[in-house]
Structures are given as C-alpha cells and as structure tokens.
PDB file of N, CA and C in Angstrom:
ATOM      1  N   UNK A   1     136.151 182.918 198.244  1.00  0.00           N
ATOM      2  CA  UNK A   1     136.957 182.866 197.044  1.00  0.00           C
ATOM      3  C   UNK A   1     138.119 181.895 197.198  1.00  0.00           C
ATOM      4  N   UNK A   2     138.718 181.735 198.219  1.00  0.00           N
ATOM      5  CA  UNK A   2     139.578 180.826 198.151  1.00  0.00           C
ATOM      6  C   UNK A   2     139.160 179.462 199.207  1.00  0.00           C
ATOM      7  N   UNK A   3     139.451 178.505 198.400  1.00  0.00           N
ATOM      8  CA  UNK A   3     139.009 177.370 199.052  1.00  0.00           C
ATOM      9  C   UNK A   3     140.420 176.159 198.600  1.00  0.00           C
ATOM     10  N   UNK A   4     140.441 175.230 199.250  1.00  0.00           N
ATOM     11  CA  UNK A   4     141.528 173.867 198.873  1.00  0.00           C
ATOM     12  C   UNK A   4     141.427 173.802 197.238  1.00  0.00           C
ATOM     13  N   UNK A   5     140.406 174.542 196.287  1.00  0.00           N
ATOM     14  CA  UNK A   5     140.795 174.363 195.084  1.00  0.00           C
ATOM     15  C   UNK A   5     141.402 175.324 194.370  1.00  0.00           C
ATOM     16  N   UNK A   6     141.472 176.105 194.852  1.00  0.00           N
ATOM     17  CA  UNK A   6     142.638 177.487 194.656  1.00  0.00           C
ATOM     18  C   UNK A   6     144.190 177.525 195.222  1.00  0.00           C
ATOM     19  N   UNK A   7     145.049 178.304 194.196  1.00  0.00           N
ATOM     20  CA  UNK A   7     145.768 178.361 194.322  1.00  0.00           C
ATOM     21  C   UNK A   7     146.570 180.210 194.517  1.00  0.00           C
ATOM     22  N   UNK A   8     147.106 180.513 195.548  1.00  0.00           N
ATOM     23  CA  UNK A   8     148.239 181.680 195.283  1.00  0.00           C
ATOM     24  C   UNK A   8     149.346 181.558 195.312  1.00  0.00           C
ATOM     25  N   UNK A   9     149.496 182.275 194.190  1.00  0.00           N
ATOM     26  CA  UNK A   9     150.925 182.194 193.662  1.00  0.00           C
ATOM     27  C   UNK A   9     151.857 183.679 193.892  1.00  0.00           C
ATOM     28  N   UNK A  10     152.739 183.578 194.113  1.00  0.00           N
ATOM     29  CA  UNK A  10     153.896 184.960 194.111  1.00  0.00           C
ATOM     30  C   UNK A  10     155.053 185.013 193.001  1.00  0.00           C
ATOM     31  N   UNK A  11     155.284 185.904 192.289  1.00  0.00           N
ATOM     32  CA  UNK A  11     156.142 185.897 191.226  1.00  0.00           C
ATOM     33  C   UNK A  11     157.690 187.185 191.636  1.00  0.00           C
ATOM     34  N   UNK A  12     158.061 187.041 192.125  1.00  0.00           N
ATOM     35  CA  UNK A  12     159.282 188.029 192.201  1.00  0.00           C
ATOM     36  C   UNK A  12     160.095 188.142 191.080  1.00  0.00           C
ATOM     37  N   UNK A  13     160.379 188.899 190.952  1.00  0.00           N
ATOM     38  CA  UNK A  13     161.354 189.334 189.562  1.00  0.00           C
ATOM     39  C   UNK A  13     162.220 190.609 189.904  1.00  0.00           C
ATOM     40  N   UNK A  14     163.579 189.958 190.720  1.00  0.00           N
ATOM     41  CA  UNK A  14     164.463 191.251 191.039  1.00  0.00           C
ATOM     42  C   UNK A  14     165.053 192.300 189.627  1.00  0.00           C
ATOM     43  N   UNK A  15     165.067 193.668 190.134  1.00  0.00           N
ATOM     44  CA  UNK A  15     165.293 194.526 189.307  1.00  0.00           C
ATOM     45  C   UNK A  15     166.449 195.365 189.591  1.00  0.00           C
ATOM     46  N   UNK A  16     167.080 194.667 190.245  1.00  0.00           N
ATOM     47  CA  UNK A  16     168.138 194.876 190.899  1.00  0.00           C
ATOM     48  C   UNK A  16     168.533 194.438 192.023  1.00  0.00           C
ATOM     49  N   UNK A  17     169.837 194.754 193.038  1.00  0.00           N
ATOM     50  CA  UNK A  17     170.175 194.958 194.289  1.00  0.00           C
ATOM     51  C   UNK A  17     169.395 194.778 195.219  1.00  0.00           C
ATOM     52  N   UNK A  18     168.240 196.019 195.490  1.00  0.00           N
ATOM     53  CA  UNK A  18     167.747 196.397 196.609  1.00  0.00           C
ATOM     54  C   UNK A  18     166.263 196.259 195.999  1.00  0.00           C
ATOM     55  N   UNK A  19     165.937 196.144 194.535  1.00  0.00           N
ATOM     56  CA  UNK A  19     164.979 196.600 194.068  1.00  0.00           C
ATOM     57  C   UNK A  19     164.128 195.031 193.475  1.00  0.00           C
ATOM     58  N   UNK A  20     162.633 194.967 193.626  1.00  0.00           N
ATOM     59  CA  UNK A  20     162.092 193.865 193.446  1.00  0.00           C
ATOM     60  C   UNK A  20     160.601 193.907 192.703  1.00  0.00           C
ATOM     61  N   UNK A  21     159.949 193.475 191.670  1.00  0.00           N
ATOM     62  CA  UNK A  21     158.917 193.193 191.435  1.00  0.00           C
ATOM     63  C   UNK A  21     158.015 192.008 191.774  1.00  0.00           C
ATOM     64  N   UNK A  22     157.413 192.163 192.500  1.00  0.00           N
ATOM     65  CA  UNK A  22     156.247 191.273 193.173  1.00  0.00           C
ATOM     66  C   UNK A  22     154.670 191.166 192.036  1.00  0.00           C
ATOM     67  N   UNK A  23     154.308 189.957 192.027  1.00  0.00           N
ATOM     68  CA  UNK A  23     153.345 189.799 191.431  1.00  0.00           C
ATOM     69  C   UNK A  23     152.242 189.012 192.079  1.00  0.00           C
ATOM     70  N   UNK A  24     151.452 188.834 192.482  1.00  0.00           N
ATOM     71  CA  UNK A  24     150.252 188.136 193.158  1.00  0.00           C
ATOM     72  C   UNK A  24     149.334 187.875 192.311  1.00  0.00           C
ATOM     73  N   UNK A  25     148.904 186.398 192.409  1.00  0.00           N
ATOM     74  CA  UNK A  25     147.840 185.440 191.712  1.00  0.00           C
ATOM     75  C   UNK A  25     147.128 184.619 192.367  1.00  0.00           C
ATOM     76  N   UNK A  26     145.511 184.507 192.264  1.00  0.00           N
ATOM     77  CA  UNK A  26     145.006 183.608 192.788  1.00  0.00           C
ATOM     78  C   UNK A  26     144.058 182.722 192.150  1.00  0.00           C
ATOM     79  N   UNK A  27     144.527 181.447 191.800  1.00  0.00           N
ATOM     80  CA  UNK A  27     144.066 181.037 190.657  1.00  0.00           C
ATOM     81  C   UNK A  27     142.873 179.573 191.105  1.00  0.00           C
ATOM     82  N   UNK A  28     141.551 180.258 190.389  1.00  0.00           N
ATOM     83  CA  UNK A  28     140.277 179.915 190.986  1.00  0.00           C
ATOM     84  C   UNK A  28     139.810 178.751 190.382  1.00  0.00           C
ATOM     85  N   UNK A  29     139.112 178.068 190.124  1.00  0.00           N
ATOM     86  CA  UNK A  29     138.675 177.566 189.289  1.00  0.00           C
ATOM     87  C   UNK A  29     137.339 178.298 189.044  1.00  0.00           C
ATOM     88  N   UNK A  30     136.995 177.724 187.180  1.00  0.00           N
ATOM     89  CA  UNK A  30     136.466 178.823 186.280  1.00  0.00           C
ATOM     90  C   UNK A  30     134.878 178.734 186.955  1.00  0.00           C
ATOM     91  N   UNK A  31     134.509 178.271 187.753  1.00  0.00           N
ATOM     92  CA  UNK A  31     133.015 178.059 188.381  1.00  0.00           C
ATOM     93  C   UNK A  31     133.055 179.447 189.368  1.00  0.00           C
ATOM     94  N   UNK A  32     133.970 179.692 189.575  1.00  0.00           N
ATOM     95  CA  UNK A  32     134.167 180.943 190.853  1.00  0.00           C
ATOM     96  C   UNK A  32     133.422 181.893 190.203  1.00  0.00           C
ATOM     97  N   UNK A  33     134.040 182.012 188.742  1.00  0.00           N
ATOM     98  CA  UNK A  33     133.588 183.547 188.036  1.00  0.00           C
ATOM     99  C   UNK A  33     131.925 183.761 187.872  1.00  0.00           C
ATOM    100  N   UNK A  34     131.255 182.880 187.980  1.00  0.00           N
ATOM    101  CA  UNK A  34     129.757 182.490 187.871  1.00  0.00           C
ATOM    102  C   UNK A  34     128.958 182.437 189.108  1.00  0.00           C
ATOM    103  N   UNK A  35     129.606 182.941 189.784  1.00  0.00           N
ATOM    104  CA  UNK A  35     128.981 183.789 191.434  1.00  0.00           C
ATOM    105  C   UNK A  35     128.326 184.501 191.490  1.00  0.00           C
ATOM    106  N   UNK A  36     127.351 184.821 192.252  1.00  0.00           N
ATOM    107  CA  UNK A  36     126.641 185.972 191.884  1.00  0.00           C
ATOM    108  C   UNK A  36     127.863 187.402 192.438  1.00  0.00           C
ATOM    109  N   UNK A  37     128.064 187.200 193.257  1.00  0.00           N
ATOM    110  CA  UNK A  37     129.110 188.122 194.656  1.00  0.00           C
ATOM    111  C   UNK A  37     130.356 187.498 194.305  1.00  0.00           C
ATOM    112  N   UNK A  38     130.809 187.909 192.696  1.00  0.00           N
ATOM    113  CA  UNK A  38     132.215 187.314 192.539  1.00  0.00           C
ATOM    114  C   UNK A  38     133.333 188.839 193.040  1.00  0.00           C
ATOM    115  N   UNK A  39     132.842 189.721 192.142  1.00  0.00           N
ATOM    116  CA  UNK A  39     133.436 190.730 192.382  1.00  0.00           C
ATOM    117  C   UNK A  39     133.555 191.666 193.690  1.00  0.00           C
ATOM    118  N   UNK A  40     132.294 191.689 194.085  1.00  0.00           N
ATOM    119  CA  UNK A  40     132.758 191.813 195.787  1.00  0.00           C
ATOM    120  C   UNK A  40     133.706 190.880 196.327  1.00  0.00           C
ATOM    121  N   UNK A  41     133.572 189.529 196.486  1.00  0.00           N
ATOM    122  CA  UNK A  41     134.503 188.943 196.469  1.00  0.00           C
ATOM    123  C   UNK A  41     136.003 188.827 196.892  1.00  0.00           C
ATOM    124  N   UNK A  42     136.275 189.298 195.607  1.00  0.00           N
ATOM    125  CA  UNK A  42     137.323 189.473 194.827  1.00  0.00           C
ATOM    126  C   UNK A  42     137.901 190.767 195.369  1.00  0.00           C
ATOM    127  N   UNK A  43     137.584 191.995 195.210  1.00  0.00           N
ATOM    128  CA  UNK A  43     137.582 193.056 195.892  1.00  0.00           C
ATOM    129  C   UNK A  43     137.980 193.371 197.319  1.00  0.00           C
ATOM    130  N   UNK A  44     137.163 192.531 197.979  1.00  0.00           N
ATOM    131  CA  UNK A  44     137.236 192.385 199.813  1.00  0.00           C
ATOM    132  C   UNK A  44     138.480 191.506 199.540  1.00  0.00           C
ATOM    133  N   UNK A  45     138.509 190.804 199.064  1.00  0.00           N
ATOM    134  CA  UNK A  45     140.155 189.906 199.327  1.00  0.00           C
ATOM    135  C   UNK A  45     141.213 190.806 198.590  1.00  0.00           C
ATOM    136  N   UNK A  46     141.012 190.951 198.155  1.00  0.00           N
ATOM    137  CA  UNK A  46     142.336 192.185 197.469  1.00  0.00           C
ATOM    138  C   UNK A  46     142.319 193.356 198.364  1.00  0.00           C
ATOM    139  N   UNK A  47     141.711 193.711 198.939  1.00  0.00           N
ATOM    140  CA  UNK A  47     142.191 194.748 200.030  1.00  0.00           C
ATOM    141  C   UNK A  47     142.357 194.203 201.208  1.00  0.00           C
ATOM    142  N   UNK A  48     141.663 192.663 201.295  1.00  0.00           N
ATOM    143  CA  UNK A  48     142.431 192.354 202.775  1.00  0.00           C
ATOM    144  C   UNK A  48     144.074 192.115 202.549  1.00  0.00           C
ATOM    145  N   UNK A  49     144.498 191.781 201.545  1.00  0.00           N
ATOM    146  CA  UNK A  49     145.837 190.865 200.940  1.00  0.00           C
ATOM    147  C   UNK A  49     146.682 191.448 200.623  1.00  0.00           C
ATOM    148  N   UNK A  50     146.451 192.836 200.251  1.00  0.00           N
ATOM    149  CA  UNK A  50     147.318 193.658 199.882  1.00  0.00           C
ATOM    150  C   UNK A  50     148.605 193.961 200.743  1.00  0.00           C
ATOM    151  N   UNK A  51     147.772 194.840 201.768  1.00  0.00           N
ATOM    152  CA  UNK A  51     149.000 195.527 202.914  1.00  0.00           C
ATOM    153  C   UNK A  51     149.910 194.597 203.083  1.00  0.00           C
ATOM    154  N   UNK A  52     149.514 192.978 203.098  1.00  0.00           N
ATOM    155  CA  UNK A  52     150.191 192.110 203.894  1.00  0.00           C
ATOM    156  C   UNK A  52     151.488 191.516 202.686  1.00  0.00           C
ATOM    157  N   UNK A  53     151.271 191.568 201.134  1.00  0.00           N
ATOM    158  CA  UNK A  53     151.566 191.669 200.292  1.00  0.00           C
ATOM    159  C   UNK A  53     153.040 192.781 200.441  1.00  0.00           C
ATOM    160  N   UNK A  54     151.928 193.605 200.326  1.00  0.00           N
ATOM    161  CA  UNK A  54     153.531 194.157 200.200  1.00  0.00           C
ATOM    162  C   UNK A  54     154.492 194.820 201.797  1.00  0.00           C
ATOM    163  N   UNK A  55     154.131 194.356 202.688  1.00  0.00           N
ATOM    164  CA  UNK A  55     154.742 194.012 203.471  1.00  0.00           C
ATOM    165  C   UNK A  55     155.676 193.184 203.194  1.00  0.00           C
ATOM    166  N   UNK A  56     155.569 191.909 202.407  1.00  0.00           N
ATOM    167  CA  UNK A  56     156.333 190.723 202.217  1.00  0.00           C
ATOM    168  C   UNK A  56     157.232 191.103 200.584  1.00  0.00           C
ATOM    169  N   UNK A  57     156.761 192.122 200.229  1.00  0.00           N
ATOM    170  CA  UNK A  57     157.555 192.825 199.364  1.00  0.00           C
ATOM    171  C   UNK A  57     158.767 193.427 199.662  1.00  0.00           C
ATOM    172  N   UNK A  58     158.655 194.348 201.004  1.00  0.00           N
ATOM    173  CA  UNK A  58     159.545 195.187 201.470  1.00  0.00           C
ATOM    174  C   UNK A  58     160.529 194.027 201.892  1.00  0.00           C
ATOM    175  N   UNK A  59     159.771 193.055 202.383  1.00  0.00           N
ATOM    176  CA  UNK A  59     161.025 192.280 203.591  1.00  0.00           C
ATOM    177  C   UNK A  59     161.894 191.808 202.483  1.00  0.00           C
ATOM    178  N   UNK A  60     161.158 191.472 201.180  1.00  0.00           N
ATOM    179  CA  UNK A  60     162.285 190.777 200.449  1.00  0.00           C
ATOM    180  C   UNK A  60     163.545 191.406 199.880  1.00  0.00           C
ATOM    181  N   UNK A  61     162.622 192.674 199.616  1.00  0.00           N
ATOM    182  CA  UNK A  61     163.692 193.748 198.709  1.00  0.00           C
ATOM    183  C   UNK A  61     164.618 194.060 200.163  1.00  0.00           C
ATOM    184  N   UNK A  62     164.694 193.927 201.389  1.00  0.00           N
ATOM    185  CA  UNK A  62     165.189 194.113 202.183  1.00  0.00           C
ATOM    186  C   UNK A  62     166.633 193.466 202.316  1.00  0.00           C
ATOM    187  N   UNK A  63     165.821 191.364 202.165  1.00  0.00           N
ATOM    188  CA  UNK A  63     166.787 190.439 202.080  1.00  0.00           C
ATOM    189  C   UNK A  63     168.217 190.515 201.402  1.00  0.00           C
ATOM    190  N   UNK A  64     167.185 190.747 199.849  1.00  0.00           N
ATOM    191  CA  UNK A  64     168.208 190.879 198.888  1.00  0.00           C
ATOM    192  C   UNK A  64     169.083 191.875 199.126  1.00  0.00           C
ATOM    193  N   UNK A  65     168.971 193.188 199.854  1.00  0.00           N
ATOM    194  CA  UNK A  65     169.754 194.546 199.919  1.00  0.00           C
ATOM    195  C   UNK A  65     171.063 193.889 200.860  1.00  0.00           C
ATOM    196  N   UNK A  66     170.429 192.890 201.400  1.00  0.00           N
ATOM    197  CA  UNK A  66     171.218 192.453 202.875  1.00  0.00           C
ATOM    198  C   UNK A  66     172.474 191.079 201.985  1.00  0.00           C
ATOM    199  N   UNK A  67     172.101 190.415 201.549  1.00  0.00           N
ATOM    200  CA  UNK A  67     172.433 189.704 200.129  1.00  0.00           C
ATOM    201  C   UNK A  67     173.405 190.218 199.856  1.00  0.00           C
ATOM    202  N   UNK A  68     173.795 191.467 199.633  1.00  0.00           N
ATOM    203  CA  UNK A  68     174.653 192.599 198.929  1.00  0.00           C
ATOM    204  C   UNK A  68     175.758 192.422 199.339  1.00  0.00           C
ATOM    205  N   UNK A  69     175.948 191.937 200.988  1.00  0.00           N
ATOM    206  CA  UNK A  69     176.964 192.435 201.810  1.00  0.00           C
ATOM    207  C   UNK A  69     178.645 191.658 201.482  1.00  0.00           C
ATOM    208  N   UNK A  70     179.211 191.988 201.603  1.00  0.00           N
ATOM    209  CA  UNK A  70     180.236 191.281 201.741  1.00  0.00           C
ATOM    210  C   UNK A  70     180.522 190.055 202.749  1.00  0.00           C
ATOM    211  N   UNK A  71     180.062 190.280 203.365  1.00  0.00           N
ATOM    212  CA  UNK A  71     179.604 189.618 205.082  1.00  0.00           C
ATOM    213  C   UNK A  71     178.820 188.008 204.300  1.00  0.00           C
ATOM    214  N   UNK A  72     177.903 188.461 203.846  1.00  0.00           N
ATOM    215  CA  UNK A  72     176.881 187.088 203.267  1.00  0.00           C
ATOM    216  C   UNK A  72     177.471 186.483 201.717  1.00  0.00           C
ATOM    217  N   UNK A  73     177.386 185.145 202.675  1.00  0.00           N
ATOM    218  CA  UNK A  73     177.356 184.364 201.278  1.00  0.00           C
ATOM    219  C   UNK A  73     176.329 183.771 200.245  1.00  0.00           C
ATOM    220  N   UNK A  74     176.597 184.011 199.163  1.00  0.00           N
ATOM    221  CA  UNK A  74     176.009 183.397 198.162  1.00  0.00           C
ATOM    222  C   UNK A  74     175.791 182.455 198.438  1.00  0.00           C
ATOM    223  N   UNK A  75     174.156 182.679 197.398  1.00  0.00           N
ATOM    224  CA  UNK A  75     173.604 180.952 197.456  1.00  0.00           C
ATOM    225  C   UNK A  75     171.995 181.479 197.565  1.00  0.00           C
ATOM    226  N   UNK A  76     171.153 179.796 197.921  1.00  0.00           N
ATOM    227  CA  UNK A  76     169.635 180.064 197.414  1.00  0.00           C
ATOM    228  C   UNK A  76     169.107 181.366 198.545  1.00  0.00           C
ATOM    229  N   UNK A  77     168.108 182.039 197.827  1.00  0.00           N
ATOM    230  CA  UNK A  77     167.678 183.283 198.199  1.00  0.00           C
ATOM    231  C   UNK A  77     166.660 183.307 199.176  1.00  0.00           C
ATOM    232  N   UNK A  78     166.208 181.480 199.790  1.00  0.00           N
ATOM    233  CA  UNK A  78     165.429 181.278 200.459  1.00  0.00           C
ATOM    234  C   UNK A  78     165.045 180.213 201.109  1.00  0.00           C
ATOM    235  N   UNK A  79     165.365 179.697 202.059  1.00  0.00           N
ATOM    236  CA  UNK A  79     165.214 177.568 202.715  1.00  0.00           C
ATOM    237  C   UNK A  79     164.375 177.493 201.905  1.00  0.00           C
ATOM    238  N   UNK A  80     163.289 178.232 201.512  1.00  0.00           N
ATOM    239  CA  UNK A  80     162.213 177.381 200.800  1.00  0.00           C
ATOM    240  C   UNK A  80     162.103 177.389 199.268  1.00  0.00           C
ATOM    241  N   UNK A  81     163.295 177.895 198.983  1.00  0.00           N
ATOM    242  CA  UNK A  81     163.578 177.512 197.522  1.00  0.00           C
ATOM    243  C   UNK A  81     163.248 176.094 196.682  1.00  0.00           C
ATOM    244  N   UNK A  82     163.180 174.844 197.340  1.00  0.00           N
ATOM    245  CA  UNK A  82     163.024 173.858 196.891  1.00  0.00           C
ATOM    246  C   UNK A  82     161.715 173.625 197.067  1.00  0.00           C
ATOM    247  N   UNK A  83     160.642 174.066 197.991  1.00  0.00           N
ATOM    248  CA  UNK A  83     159.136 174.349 197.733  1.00  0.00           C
ATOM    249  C   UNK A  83     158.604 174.615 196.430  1.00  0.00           C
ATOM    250  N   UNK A  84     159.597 175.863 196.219  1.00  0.00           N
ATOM    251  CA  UNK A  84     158.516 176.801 194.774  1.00  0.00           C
ATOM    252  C   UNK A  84     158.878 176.044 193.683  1.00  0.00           C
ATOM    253  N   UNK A  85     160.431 174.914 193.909  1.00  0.00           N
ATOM    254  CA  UNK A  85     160.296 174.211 192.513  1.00  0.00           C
ATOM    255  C   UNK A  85     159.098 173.022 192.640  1.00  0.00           C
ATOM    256  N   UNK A  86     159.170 172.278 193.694  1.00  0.00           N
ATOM    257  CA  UNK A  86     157.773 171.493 194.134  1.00  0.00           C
ATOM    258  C   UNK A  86     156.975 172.017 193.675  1.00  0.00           C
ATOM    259  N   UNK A  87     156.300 173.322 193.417  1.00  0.00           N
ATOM    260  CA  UNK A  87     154.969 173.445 193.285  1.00  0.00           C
ATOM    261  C   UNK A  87     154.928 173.745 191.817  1.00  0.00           C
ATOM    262  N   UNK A  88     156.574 174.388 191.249  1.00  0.00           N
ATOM    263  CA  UNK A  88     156.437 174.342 189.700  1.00  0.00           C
ATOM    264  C   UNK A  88     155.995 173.180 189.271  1.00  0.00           C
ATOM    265  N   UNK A  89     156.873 171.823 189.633  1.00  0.00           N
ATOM    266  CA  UNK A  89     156.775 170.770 188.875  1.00  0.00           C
ATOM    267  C   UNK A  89     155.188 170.008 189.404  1.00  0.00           C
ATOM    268  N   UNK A  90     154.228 170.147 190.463  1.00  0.00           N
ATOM    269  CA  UNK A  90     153.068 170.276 190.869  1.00  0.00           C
ATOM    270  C   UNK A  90     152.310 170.776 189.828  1.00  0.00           C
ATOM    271  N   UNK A  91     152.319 171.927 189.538  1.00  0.00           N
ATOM    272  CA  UNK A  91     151.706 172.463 188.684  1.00  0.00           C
ATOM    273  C   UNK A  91     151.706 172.061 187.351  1.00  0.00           C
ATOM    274  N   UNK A  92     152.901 172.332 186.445  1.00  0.00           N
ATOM    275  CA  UNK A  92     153.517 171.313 184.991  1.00  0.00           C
ATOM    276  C   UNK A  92     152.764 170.157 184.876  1.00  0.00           C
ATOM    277  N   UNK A  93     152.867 169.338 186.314  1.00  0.00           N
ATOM    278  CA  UNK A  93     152.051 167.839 185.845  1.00  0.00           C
ATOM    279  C   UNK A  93     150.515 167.963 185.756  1.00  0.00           C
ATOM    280  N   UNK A  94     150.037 168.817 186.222  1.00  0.00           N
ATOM    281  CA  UNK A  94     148.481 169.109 186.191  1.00  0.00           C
ATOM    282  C   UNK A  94     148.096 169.487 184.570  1.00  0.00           C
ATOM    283  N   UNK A  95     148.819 170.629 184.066  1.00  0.00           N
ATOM    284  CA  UNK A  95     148.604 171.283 183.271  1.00  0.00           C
ATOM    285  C   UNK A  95     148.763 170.410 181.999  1.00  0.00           C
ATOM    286  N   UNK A  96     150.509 169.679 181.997  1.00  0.00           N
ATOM    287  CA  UNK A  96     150.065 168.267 180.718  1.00  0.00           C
ATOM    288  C   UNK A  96     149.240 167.562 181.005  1.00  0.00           C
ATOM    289  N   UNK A  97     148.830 167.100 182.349  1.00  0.00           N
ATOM    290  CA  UNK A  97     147.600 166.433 182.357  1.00  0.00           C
ATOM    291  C   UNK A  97     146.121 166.373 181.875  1.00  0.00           C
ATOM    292  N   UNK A  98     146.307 167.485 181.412  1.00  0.00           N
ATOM    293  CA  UNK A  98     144.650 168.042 180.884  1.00  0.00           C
ATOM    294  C   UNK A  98     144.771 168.474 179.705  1.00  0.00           C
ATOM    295  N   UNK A  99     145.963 168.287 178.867  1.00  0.00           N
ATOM    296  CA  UNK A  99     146.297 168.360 177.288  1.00  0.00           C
ATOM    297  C   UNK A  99     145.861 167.186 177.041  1.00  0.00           C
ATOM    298  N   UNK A 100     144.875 167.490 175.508  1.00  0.00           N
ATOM    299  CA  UNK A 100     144.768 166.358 175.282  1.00  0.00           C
ATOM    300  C   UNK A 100     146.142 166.029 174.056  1.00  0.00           C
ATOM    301  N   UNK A 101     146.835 164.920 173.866  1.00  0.00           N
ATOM    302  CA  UNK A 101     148.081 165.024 173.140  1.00  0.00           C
ATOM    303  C   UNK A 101     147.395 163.961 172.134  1.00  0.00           C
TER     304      UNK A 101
END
C-alpha cells in the first residue's frame, strides 16, 4: 500500500494545553483502490501504524504540556516546522497543477 507514490500525512489540532487531536492520512493513488487485497491491505497497515501513532500522539500532547512551563520559551512547536510548510506548499503546487483553469 504504500509505495514513493503515496503520501502520509499527520494533522494535529491542539485542544488545549496538554490536550491534542491527531489525525492520520495516507494518500494513495486512485489505482490502489482496484486491488484485489486492497482492504486487507489497508487493514494490516492500520494496525501495524496505529500503536506507533499514537505513541507520537502522547509525546506531543506531552511537548505541548511541557510548552506550558514558565521555564520554556515561546516559539515554533517543532525544528521541523518549516518541513510541514514545504510539504504544504509541495502539495498546493500539485493540486493547481491538475486544475484545469
């Protein structure tokens, strides 16, 4: 299921302080769905991905709790903050790319 033409994506959406919504995406191209063994698949990777998922859930809601302190200063929530805009604006150019205007 996942190959160099796929993509995963993570969506966080703090809900507070200590508190975090995590979202996971893995975005296939539409030939995947026409597998015979899509849904097994699909299935076996979602339970391998999970635990590890939200493992990386906890650590964040962790960060941010740590974030809180008086001790830490403000500022980006991650060195690799300038990645996820890379891959926004990565993505954006693909997507007008295939509009037809």
């Amino acid at each position: 299921l996942i190959d160099p033409s796929c993509a995963v994506l993570l969506d966080m959406n703090p809900l507070g302080v200590d508190k975090l919504h995590a979202r996971w995406d893995v975005l296939v191209p539409e030939s995947t769905f026409q597998q015979e063994n899509f849904e097994a698949q699909r299935d076996w990777l979602t339970n391998a991905l999970v635990p590890t998922w939200n493992e990386d859930e906890f650590a964040c809601e962790n960060v941010r709790y740590g974030q809180s302190s008086r001790f830490t200063s403000q500022g980006k929530f991650s060195w690799m903050e300038k990645s996820v805009h890379q891959l926004h604006k990565w993505l954006a150019e693909r997507y007008l790319s295939s509009i037809e205007i």
